[in-house]
PDB file of N, CA and C in Angstrom:
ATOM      1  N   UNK A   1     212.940 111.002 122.663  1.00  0.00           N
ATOM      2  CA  UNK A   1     212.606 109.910 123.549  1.00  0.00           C
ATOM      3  C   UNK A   1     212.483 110.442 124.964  1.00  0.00           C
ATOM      4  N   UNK A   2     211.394 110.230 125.491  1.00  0.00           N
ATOM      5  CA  UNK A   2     210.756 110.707 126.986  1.00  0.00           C
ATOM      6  C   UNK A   2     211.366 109.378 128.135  1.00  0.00           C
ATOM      7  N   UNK A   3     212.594 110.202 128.921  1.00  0.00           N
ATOM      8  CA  UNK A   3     213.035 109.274 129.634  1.00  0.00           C
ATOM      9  C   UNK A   3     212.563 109.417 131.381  1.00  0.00           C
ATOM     10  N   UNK A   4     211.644 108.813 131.839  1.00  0.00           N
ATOM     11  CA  UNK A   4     211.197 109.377 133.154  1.00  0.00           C
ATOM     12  C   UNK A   4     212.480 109.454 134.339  1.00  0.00           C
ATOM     13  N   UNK A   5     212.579 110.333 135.236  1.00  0.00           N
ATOM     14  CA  UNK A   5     213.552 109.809 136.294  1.00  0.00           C
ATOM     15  C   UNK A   5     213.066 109.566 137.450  1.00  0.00           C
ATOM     16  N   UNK A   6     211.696 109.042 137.521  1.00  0.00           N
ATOM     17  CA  UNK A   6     211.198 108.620 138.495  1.00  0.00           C
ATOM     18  C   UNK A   6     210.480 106.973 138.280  1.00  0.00           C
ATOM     19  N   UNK A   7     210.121 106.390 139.303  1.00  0.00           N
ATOM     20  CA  UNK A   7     209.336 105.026 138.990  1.00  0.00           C
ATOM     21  C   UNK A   7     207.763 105.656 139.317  1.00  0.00           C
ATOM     22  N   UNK A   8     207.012 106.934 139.330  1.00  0.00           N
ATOM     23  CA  UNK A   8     206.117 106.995 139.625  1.00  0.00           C
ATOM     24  C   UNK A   8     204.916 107.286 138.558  1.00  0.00           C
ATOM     25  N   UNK A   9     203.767 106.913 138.549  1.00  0.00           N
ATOM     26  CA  UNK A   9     202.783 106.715 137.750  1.00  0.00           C
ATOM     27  C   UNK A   9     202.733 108.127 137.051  1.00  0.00           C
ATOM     28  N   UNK A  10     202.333 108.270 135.438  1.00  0.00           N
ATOM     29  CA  UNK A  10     202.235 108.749 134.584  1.00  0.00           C
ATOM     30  C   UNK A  10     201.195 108.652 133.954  1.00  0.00           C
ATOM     31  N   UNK A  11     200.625 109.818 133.832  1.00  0.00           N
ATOM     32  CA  UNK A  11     199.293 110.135 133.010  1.00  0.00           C
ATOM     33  C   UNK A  11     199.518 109.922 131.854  1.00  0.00           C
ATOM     34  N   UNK A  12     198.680 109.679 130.618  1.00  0.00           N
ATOM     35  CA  UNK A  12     198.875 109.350 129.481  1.00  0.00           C
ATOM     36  C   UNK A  12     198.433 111.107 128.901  1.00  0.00           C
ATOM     37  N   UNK A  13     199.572 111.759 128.796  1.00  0.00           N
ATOM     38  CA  UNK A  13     199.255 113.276 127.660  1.00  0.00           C
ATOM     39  C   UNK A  13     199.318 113.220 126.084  1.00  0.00           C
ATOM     40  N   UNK A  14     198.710 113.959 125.658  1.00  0.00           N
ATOM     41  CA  UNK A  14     198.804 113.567 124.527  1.00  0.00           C
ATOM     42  C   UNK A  14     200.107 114.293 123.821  1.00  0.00           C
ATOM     43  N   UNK A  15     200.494 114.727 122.646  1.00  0.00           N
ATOM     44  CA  UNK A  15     201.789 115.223 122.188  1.00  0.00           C
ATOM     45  C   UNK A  15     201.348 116.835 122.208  1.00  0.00           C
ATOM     46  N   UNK A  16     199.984 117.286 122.022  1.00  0.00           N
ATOM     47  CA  UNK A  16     200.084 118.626 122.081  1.00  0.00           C
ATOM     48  C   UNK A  16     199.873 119.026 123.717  1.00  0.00           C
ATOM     49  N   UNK A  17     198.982 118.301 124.187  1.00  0.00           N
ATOM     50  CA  UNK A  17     198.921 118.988 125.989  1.00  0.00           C
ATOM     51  C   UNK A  17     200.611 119.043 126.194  1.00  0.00           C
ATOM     52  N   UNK A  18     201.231 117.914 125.443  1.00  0.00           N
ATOM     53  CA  UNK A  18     202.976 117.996 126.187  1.00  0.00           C
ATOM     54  C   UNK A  18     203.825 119.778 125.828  1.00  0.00           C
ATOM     55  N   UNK A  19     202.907 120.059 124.324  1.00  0.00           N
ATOM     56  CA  UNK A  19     203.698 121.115 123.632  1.00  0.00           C
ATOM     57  C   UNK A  19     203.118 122.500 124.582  1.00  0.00           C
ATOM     58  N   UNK A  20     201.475 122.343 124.416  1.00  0.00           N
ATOM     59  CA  UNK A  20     201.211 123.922 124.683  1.00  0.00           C
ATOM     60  C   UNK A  20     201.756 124.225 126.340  1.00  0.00           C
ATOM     61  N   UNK A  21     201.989 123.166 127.257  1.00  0.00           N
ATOM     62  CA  UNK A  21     202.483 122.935 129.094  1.00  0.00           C
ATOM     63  C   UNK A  21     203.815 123.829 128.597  1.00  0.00           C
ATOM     64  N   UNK A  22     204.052 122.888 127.703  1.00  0.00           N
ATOM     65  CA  UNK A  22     205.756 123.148 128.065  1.00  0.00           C
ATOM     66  C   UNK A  22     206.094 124.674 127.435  1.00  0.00           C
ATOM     67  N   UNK A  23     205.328 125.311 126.009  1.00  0.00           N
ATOM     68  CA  UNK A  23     205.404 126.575 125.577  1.00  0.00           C
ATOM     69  C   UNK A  23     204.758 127.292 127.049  1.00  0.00           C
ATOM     70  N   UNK A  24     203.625 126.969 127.525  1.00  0.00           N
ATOM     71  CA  UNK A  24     203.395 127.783 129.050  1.00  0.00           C
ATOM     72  C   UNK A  24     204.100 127.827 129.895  1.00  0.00           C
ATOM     73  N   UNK A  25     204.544 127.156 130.599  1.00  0.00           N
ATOM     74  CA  UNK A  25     205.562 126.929 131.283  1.00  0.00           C
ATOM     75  C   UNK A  25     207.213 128.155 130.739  1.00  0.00           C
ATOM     76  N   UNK A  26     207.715 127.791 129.818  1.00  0.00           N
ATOM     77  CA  UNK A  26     208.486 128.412 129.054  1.00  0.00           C
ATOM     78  C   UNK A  26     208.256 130.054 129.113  1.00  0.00           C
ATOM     79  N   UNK A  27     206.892 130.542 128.883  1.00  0.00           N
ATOM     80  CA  UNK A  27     206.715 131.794 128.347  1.00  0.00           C
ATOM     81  C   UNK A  27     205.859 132.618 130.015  1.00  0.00           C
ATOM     82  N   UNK A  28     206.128 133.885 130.055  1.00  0.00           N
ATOM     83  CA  UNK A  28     205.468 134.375 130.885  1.00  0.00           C
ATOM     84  C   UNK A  28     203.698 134.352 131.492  1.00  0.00           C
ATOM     85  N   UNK A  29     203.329 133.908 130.512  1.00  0.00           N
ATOM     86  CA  UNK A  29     201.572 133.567 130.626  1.00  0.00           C
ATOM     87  C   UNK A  29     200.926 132.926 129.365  1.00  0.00           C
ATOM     88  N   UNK A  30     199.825 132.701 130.066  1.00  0.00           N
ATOM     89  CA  UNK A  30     199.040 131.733 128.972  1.00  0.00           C
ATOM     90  C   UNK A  30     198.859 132.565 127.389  1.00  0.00           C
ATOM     91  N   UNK A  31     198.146 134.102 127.766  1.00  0.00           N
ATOM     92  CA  UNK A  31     198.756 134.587 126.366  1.00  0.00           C
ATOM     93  C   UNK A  31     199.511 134.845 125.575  1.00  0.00           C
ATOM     94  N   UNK A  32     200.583 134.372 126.119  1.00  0.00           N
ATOM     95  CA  UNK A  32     201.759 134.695 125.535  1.00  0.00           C
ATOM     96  C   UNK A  32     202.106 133.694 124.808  1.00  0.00           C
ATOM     97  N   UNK A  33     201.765 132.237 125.526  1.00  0.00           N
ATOM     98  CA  UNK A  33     201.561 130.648 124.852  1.00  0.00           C
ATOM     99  C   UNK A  33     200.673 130.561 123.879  1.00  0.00           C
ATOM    100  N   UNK A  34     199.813 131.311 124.225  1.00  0.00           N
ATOM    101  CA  UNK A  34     198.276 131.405 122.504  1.00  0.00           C
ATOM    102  C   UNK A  34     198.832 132.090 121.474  1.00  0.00           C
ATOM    103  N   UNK A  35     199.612 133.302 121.921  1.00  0.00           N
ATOM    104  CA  UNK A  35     200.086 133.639 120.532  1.00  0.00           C
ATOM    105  C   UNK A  35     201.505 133.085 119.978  1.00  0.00           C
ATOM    106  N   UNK A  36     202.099 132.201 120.945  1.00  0.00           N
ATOM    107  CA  UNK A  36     203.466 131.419 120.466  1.00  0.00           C
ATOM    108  C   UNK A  36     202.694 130.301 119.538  1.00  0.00           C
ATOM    109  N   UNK A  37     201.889 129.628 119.858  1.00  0.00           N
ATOM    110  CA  UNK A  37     201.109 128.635 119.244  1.00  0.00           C
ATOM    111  C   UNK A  37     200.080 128.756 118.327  1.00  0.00           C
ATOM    112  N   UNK A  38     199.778 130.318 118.022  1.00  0.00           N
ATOM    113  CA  UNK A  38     198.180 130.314 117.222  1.00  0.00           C
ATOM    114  C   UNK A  38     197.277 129.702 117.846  1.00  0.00           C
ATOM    115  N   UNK A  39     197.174 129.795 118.504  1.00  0.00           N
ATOM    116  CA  UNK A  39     195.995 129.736 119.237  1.00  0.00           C
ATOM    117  C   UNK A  39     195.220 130.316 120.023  1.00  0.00           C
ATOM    118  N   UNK A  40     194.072 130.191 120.766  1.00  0.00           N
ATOM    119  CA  UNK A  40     192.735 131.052 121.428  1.00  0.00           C
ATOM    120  C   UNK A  40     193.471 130.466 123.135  1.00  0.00           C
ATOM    121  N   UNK A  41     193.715 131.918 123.701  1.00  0.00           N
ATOM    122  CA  UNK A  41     193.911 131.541 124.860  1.00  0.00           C
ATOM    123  C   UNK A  41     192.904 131.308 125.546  1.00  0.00           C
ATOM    124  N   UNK A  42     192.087 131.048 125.721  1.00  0.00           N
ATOM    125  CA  UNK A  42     191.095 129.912 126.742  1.00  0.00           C
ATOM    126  C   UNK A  42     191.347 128.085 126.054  1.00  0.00           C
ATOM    127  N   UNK A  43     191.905 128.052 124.504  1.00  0.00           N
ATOM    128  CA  UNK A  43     192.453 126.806 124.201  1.00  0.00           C
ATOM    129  C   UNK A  43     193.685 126.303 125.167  1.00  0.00           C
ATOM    130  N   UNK A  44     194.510 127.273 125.230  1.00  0.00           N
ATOM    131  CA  UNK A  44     195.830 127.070 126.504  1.00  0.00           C
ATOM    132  C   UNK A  44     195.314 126.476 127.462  1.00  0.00           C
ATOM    133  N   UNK A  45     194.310 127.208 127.722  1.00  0.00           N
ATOM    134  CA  UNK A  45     193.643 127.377 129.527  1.00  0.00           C
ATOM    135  C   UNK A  45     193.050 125.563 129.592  1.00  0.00           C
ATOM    136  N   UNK A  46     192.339 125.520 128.231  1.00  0.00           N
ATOM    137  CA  UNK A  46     191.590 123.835 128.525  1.00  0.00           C
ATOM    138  C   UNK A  46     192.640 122.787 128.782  1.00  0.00           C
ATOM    139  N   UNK A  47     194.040 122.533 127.288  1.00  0.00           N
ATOM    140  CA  UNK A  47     194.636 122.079 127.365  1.00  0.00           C
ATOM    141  C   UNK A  47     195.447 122.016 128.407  1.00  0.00           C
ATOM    142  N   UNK A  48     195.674 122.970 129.713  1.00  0.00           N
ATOM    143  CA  UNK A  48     196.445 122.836 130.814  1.00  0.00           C
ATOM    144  C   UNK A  48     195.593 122.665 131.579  1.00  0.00           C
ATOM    145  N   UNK A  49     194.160 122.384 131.505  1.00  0.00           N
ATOM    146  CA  UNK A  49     193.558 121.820 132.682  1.00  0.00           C
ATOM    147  C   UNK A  49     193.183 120.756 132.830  1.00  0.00           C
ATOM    148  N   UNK A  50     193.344 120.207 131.125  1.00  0.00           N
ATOM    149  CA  UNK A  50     193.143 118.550 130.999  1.00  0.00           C
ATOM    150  C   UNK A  50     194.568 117.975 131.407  1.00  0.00           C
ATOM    151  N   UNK A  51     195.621 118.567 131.641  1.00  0.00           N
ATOM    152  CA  UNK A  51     196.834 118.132 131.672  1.00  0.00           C
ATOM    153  C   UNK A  51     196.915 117.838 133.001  1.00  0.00           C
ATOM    154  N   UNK A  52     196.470 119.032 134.344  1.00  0.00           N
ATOM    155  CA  UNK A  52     196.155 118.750 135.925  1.00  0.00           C
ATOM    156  C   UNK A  52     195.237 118.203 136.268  1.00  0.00           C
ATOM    157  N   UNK A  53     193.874 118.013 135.817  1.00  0.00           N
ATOM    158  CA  UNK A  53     193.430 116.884 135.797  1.00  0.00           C
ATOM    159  C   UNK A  53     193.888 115.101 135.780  1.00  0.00           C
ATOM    160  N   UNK A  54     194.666 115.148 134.529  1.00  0.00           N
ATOM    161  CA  UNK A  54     195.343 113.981 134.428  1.00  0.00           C
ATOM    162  C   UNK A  54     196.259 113.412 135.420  1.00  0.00           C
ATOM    163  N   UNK A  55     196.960 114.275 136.125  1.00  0.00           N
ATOM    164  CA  UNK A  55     198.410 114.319 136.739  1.00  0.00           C
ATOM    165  C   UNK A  55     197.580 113.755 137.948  1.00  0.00           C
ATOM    166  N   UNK A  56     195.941 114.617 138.273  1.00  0.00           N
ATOM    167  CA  UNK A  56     195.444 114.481 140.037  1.00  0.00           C
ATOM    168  C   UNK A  56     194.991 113.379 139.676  1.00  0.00           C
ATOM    169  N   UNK A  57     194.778 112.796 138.688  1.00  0.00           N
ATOM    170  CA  UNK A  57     193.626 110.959 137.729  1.00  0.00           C
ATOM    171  C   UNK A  57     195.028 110.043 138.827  1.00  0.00           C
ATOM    172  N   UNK A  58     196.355 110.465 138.755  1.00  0.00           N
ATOM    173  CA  UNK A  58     197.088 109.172 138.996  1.00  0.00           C
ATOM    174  C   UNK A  58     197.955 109.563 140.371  1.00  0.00           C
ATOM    175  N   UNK A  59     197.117 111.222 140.937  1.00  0.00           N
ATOM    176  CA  UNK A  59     197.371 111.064 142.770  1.00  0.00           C
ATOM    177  C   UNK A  59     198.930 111.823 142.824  1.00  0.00           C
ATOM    178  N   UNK A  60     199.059 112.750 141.717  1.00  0.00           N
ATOM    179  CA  UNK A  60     200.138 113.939 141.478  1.00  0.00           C
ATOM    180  C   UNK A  60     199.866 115.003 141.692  1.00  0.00           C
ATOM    181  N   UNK A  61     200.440 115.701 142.526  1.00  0.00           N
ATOM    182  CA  UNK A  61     200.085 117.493 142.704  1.00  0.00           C
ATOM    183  C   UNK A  61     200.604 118.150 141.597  1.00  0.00           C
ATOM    184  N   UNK A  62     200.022 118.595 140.859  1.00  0.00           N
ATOM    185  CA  UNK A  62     199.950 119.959 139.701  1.00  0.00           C
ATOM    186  C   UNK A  62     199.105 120.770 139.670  1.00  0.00           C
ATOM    187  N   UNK A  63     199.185 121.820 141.005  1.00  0.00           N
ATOM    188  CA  UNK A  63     198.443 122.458 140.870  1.00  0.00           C
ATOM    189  C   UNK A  63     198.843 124.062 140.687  1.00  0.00           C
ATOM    190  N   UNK A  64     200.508 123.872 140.288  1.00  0.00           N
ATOM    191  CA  UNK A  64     201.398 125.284 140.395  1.00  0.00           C
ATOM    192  C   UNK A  64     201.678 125.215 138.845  1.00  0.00           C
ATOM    193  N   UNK A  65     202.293 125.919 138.250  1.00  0.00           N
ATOM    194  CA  UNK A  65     203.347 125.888 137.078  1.00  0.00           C
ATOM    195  C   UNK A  65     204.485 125.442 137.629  1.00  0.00           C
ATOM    196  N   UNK A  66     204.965 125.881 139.245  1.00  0.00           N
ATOM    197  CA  UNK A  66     206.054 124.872 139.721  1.00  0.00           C
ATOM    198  C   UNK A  66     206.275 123.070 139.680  1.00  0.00           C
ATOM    199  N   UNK A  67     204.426 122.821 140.174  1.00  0.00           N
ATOM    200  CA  UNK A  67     204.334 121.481 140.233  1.00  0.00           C
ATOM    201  C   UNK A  67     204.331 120.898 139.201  1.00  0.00           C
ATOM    202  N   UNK A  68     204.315 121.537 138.253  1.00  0.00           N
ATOM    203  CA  UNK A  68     203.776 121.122 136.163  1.00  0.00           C
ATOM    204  C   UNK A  68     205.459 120.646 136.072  1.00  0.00           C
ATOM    205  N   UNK A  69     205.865 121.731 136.080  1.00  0.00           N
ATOM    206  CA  UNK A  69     207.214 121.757 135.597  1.00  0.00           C
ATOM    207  C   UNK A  69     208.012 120.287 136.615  1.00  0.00           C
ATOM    208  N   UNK A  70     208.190 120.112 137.756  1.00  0.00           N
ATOM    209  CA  UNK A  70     208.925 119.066 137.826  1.00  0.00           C
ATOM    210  C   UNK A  70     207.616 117.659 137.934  1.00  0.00           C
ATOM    211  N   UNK A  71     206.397 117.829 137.820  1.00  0.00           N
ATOM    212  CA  UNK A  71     206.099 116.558 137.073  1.00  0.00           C
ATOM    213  C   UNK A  71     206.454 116.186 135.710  1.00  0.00           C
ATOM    214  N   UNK A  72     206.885 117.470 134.866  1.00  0.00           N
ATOM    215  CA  UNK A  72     207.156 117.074 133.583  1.00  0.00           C
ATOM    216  C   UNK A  72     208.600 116.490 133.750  1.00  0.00           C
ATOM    217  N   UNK A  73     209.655 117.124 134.546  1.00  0.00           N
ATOM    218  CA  UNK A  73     210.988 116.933 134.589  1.00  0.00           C
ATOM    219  C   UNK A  73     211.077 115.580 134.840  1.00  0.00           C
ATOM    220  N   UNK A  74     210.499 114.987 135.878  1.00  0.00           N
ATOM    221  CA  UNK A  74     210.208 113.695 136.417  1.00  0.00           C
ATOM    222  C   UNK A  74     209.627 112.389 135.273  1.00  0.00           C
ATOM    223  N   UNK A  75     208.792 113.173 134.165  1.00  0.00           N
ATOM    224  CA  UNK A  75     208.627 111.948 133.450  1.00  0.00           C
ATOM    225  C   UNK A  75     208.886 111.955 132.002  1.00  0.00           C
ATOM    226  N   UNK A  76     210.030 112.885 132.477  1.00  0.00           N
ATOM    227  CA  UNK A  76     210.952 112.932 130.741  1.00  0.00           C
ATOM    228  C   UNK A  76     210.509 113.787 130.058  1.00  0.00           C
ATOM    229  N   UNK A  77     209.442 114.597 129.752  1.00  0.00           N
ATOM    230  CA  UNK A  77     209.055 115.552 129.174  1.00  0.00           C
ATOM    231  C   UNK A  77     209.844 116.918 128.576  1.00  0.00           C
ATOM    232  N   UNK A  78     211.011 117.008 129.460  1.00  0.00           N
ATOM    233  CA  UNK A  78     211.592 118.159 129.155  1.00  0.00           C
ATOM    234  C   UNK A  78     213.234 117.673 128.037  1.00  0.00           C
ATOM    235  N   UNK A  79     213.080 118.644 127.118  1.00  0.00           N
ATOM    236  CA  UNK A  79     214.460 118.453 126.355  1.00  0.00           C
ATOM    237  C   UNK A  79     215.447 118.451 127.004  1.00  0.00           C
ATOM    238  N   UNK A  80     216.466 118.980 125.917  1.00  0.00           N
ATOM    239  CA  UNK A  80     218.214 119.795 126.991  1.00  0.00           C
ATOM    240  C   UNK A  80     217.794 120.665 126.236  1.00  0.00           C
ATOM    241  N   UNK A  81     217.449 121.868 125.691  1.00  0.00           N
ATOM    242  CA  UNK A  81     217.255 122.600 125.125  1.00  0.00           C
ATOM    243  C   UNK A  81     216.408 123.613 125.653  1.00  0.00           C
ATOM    244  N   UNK A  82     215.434 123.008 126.485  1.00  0.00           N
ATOM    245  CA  UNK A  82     214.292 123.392 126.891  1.00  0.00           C
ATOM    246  C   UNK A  82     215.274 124.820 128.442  1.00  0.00           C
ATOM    247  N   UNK A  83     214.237 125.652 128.144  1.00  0.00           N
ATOM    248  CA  UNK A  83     214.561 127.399 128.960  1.00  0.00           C
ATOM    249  C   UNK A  83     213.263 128.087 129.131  1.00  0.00           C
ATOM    250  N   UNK A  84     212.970 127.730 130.570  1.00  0.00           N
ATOM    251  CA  UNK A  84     211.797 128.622 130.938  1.00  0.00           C
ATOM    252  C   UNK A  84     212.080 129.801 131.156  1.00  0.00           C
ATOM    253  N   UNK A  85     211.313 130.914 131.147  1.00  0.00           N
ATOM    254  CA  UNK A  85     211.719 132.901 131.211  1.00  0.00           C
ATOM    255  C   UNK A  85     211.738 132.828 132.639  1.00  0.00           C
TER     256      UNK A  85
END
């Protein structure tokens, strides 16, 4: 359950833009996220640009892996489990 700790507007992501952000985020680079995920790293690259896209759709700066990371923190996205490198 995604608990936001903010009252501020939220893009609608889908469940994998939430997975491959947060494996990026997590891992040292995007290839490193393509091969955690099976996947084609320019797939990483789309899925995290439809994700900053979304964030700038509702007037959010994500334009860092810093800014990713506490927009995600901010709208519940992140586990207790969750350990970026």
């Amino acid at each position: 359950m995604n608990i936001p700790l903010s009252n501020t507007r939220q893009p609608r992501l889908t469940p994998r833009e939430i997975e491959v952000t947060l494996t990026w985020i997590a891992s040292g680079s995007k290839a490193i996220a393509a091969r955690r995920l099976h996947l084609a790293e320019p797939t990483v690259r789309a899925h995290i640009a439809n994700v900053r896209e979304k964030y700038s759709a509702v007037e959010r700066s994500a334009h860092t892996k810093s800014d990713l990371l506490l927009c995600f923190l901010e709208d519940g996205h992140l586990h207790s489990g969750f350990r970026a490198n």
